[in-house]
C-alpha atoms as a PDB file:
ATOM      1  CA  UNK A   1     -21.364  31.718  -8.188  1.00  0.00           C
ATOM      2  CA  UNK A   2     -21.545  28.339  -9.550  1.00  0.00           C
ATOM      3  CA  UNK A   3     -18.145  26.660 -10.641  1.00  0.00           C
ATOM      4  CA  UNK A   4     -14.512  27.007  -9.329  1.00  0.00           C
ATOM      5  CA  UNK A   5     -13.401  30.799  -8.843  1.00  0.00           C
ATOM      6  CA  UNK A   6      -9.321  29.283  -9.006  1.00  0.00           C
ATOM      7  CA  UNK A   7      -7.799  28.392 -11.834  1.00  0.00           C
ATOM      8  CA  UNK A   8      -6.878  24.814 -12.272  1.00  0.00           C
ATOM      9  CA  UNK A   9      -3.895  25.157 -14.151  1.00  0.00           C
ATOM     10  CA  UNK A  10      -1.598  24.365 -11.704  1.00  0.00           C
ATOM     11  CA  UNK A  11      -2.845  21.756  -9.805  1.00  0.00           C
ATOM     12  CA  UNK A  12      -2.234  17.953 -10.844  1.00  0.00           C
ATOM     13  CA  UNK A  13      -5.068  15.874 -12.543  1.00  0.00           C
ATOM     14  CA  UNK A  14      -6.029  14.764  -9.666  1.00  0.00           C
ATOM     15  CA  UNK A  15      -6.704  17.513  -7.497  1.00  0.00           C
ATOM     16  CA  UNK A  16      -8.221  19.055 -10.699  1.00  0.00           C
ATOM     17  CA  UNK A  17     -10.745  15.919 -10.862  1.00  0.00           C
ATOM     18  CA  UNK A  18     -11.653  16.984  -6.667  1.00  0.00           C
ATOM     19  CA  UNK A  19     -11.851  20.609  -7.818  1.00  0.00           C
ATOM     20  CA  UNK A  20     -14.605  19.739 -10.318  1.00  0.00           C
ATOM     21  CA  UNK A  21     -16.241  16.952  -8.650  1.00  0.00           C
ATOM     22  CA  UNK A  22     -16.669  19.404  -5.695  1.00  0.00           C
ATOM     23  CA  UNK A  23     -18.668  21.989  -7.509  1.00  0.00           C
ATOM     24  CA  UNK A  24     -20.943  19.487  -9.547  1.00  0.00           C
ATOM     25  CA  UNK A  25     -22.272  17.207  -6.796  1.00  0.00           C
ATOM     26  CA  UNK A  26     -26.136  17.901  -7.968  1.00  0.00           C
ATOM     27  CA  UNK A  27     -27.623  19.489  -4.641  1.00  0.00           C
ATOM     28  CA  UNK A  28     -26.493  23.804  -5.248  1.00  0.00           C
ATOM     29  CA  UNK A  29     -25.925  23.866  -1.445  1.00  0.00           C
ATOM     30  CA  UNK A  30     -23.741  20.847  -1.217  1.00  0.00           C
ATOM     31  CA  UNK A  31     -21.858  22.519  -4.474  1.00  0.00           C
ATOM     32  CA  UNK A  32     -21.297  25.703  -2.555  1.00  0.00           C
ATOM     33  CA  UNK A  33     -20.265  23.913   0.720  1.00  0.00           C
ATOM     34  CA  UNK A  34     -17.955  21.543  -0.903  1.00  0.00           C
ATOM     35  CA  UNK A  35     -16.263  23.517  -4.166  1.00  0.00           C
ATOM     36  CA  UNK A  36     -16.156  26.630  -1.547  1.00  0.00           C
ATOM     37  CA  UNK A  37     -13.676  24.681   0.845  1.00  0.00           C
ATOM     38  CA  UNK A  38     -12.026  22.843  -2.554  1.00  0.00           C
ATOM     39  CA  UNK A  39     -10.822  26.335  -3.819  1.00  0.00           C
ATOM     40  CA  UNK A  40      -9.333  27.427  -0.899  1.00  0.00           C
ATOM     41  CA  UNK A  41      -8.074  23.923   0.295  1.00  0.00           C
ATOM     42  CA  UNK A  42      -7.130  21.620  -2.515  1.00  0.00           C
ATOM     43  CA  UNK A  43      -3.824  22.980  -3.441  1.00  0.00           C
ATOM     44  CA  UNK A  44      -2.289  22.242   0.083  1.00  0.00           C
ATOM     45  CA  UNK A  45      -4.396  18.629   0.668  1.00  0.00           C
ATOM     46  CA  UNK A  46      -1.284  16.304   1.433  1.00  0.00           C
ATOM     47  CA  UNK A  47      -2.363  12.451   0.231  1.00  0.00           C
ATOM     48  CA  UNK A  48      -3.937  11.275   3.317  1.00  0.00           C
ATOM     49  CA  UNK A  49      -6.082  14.560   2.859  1.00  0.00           C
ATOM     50  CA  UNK A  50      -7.279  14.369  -0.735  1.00  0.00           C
ATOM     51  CA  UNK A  51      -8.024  10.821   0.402  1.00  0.00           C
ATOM     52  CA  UNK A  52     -10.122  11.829   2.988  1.00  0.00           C
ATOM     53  CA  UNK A  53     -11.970  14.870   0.913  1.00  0.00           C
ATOM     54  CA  UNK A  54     -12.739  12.507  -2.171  1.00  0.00           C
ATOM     55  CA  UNK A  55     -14.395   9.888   0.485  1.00  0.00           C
ATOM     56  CA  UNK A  56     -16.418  12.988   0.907  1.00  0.00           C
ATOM     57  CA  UNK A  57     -16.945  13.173  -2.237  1.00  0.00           C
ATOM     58  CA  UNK A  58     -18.801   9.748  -2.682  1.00  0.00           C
ATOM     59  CA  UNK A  59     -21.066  10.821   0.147  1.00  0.00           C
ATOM     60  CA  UNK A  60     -25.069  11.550  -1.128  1.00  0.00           C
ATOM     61  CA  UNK A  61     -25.485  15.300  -0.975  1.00  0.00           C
ATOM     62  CA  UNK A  62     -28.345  15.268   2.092  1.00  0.00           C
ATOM     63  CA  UNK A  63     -25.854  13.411   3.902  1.00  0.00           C
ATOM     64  CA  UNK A  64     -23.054  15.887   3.743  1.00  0.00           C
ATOM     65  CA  UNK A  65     -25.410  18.569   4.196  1.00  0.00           C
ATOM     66  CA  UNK A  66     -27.234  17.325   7.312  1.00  0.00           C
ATOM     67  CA  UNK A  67     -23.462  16.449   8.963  1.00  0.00           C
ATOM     68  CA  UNK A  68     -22.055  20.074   8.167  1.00  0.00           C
ATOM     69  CA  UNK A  69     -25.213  21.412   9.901  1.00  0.00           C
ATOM     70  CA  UNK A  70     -25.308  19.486  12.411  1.00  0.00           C
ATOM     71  CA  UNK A  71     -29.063  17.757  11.897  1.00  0.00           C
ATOM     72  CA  UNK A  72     -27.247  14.393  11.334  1.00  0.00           C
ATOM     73  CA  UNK A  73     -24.013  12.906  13.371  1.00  0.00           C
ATOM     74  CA  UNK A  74     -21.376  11.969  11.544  1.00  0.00           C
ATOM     75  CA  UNK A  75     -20.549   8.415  11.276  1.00  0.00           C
ATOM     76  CA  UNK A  76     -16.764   7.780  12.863  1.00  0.00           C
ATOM     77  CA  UNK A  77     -15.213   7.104   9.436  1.00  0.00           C
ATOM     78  CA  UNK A  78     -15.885  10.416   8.133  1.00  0.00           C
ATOM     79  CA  UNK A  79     -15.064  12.331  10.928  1.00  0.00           C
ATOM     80  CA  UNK A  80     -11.493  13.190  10.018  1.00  0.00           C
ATOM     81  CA  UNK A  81      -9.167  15.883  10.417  1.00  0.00           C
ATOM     82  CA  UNK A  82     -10.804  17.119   6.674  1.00  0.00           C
ATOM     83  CA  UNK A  83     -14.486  16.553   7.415  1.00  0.00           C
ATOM     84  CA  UNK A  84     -13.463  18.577  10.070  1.00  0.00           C
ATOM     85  CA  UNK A  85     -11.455  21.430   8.367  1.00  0.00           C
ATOM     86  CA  UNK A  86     -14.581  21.595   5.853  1.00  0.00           C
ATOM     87  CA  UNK A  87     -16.964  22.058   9.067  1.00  0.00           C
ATOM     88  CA  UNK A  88     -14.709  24.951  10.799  1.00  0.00           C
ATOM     89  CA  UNK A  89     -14.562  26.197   7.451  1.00  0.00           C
ATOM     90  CA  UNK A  90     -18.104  27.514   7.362  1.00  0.00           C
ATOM     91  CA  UNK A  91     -18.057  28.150  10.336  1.00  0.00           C
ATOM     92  CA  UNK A  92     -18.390  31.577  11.754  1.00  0.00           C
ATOM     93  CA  UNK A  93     -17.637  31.148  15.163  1.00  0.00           C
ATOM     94  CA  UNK A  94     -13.956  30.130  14.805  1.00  0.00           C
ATOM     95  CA  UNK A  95     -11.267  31.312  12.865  1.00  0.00           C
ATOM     96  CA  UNK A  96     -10.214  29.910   9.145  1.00  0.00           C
ATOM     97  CA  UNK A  97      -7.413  27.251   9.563  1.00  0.00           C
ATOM     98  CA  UNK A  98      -6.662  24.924   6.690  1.00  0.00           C
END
């Protein structure tokens, strides 16, 4: 899998901008991590949570990677309800809740 598996038809130019942007960061495990949670999240992001997930966004790919597993600590101003949403997301030890 490498790109989107939604359509983006529906969804607003900007959340279609975060859809892409989220599956072509340049690291293929950052793309998976972040275009993963984008498909199933993006549609229901209210504005203080697409604000949050394109913050994300501007992040460098080994530092997204090393906060989601847990090698780095996430600097308070990207710990947000999102950042967190994305964590629990892949994670197998709690249930999915967007």
């Amino acid at each position: 899998m490498s790109s989107s598996q939604i359509s983006s038809a529906a969804l607003d130019l900007r959340r279609r901008r975060i859809l892409f942007r989220s599956w072509h960061r340049g690291m293929r495990e950052t793309d998976l991590l972040m275009g993963r949670f984008a498909d199933a999240a993006i549609a229901r992001l209210d504005e203080p949570g697409l604000a949050a997930f394109e913050d994300l966004l501007e992040v460098p790919d080994r530092d997204i990677f090393g906060w989601l597993t847990g090698e780095l600590q996430v600097p308070p101003a990207y710990d947000t309800a999102v950042f967190r949403k994305l964590k629990r997301f892949h994670s197998h030890a709690k249930p999915l809740d967007l």
